[in-house]
Protein backbone atom coordinates (compact mmCIF):
# COMPACT_ATOMS: atom_id res chain seq x y z
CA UNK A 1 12.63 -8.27 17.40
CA UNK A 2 11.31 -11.46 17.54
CA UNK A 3 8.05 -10.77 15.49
CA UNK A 4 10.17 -9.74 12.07
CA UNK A 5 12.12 -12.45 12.20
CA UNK A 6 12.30 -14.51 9.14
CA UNK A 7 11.02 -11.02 7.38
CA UNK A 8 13.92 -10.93 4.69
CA UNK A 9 14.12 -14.32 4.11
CA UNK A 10 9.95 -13.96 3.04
CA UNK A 11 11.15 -11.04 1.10
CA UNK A 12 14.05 -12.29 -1.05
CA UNK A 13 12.08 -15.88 -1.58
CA UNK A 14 8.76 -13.75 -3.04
CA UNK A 15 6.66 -15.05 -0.51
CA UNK A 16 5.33 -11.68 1.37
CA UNK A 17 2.31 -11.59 1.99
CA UNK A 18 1.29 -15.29 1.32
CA UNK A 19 0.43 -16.88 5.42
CA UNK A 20 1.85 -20.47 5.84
CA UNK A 21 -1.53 -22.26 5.12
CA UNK A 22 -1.28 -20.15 1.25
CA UNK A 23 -3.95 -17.94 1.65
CA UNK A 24 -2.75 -13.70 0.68
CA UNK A 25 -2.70 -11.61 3.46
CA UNK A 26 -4.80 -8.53 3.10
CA UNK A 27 -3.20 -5.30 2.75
CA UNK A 28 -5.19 -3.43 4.76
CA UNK A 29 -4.40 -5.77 7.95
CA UNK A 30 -0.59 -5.47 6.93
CA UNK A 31 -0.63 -2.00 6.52
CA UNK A 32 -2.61 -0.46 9.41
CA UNK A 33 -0.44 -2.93 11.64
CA UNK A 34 1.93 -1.52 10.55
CA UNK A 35 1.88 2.03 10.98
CA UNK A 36 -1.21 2.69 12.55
CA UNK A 37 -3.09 5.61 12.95
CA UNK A 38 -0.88 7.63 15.29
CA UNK A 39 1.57 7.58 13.88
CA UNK A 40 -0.09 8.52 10.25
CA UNK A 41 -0.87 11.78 11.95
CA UNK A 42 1.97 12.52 13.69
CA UNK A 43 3.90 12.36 9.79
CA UNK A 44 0.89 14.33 8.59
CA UNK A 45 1.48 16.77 11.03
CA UNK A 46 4.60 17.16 10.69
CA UNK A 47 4.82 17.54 6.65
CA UNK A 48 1.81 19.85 6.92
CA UNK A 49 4.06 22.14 9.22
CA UNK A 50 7.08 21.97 7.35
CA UNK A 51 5.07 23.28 4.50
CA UNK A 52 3.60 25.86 6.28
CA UNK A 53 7.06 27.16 7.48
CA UNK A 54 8.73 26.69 3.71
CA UNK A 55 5.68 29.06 2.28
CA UNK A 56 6.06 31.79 4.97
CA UNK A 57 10.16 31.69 4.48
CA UNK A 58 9.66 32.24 0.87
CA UNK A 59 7.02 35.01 0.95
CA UNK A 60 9.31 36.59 3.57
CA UNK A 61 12.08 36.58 1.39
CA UNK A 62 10.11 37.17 -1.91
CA UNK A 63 8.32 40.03 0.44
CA UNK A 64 11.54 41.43 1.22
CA UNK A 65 13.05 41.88 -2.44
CA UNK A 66 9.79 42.85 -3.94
CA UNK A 67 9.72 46.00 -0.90
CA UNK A 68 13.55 46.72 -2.18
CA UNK A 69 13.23 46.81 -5.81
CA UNK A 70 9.59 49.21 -4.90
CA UNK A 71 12.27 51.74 -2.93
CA UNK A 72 15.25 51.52 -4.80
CA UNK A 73 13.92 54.46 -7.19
CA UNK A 74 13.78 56.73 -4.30
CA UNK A 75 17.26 55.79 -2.90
């Protein structure tokens, strides 16, 4: 905890991002500190599968209606 401290009080003054000396931090050091490259693919991962399983629930129902409406004539 101790590394964010004084975090809010740079964000509600308008100085994130500036270091003490008033040089601009880069955002690529920021960022990639921040959430790193684990991490990025673990979320990846994890969108990519809850994609994959929305698309094969909706072709399973869309599957399903399409293969009753093609039978109901013969009912």
């Amino acid at each position: 905890m101790k590394k964010h401290r004084g975090y809010f009080d740079s964000v509600a003054t308008g100085t994130c991002g500036v270091k003490p000396d008033g040089s601009i931090v880069t955002r690529k050091s920021t960022f990639w500190k921040w959430i790193g490259w684990p991490e990025f693919w673990r979320y990846f991962w994890f969108g990519f599968n809850i994609t994959l399983g929305a698309f094969i629930g909706v072709a399973i129902f869309y599957g399903l209606a399409y293969g009753i409406l093609l039978l109901e004539p013969t009912l």
